[in-house]
Protein backbone atom coordinates (compact mmCIF):
# COMPACT_ATOMS: atom_id res chain seq x y z
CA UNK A 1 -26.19 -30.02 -21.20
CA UNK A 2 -26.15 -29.11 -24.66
CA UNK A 3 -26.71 -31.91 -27.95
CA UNK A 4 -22.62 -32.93 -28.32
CA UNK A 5 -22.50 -33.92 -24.73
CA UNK A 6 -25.64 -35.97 -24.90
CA UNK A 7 -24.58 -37.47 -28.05
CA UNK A 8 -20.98 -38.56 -26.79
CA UNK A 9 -23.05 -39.67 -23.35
CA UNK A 10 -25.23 -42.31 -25.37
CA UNK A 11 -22.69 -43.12 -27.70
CA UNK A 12 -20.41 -44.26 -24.40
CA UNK A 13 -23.53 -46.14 -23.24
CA UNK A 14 -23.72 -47.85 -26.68
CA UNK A 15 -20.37 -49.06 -26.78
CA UNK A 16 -20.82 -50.40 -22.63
CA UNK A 17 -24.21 -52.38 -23.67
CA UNK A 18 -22.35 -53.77 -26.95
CA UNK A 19 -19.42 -54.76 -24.77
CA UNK A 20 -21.89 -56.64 -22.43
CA UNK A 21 -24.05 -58.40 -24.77
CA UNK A 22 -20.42 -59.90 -26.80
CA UNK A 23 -19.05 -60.72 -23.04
CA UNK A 24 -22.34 -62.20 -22.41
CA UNK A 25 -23.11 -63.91 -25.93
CA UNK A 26 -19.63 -65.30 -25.54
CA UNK A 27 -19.95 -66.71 -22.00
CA UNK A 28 -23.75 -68.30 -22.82
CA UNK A 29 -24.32 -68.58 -26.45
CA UNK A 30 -21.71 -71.69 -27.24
CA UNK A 31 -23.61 -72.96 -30.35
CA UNK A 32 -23.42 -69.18 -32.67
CA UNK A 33 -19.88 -67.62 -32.95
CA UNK A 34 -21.11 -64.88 -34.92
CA UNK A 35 -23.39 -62.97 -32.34
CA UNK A 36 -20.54 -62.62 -30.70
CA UNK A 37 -18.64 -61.40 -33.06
CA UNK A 38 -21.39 -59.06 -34.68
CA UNK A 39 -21.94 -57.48 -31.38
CA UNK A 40 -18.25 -56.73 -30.83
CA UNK A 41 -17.81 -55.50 -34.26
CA UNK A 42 -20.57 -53.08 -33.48
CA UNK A 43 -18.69 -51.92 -30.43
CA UNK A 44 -15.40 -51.15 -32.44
CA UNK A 45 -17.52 -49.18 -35.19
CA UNK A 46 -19.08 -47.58 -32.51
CA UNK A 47 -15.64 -46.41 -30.85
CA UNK A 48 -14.52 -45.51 -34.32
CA UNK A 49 -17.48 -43.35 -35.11
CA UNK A 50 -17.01 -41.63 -31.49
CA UNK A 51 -13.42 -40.58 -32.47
CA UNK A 52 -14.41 -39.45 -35.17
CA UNK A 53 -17.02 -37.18 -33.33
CA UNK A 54 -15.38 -35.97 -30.98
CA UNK A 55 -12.64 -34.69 -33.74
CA UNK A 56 -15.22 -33.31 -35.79
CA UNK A 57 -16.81 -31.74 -32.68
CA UNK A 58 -13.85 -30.36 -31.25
CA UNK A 59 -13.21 -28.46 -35.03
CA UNK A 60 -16.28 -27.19 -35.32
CA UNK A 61 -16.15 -25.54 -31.64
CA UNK A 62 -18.97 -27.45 -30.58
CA UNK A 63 -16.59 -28.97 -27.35
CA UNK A 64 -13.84 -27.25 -25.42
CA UNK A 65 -11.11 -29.10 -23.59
CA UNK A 66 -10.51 -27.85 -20.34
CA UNK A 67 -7.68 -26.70 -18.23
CA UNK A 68 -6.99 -28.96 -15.93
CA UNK A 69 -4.08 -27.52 -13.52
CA UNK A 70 -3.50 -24.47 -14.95
């Protein structure tokens, strides 16, 4: 595997584990609103910046769709 497909790999497992801890700071953390909302704020910027990779990757040549069916 080379670096882009690492990097989009741990960015995906970012945005899971951010997604958890909001599901899970929402279901057991009644008294503080905000951790919830900080951690799913981190998973949108997270998403965003992915995009945003994956454009910039797929400009540069870094990352080839394939052809699937072709």
């Amino acid at each position: 595997m080379d670096l882009p497909k690492i990097a989009v790999v741990l960015m995906l497992v970012a945005i899971v584990v951010a997604l958890f801890s909001g599901m899970f700071f929402m279901l057991k953390d009644g008294s503080d609103k905000r951790r919830t909302v900080r951690a799913l704020t981190w998973r949108v910027g997270l998403q965003v910046g992915l995009i945003a990779f994956l454009v910039l990757a797929y400009f540069m040549g870094w990352i080839q769709p394939h052809s699937i069916g072709q």
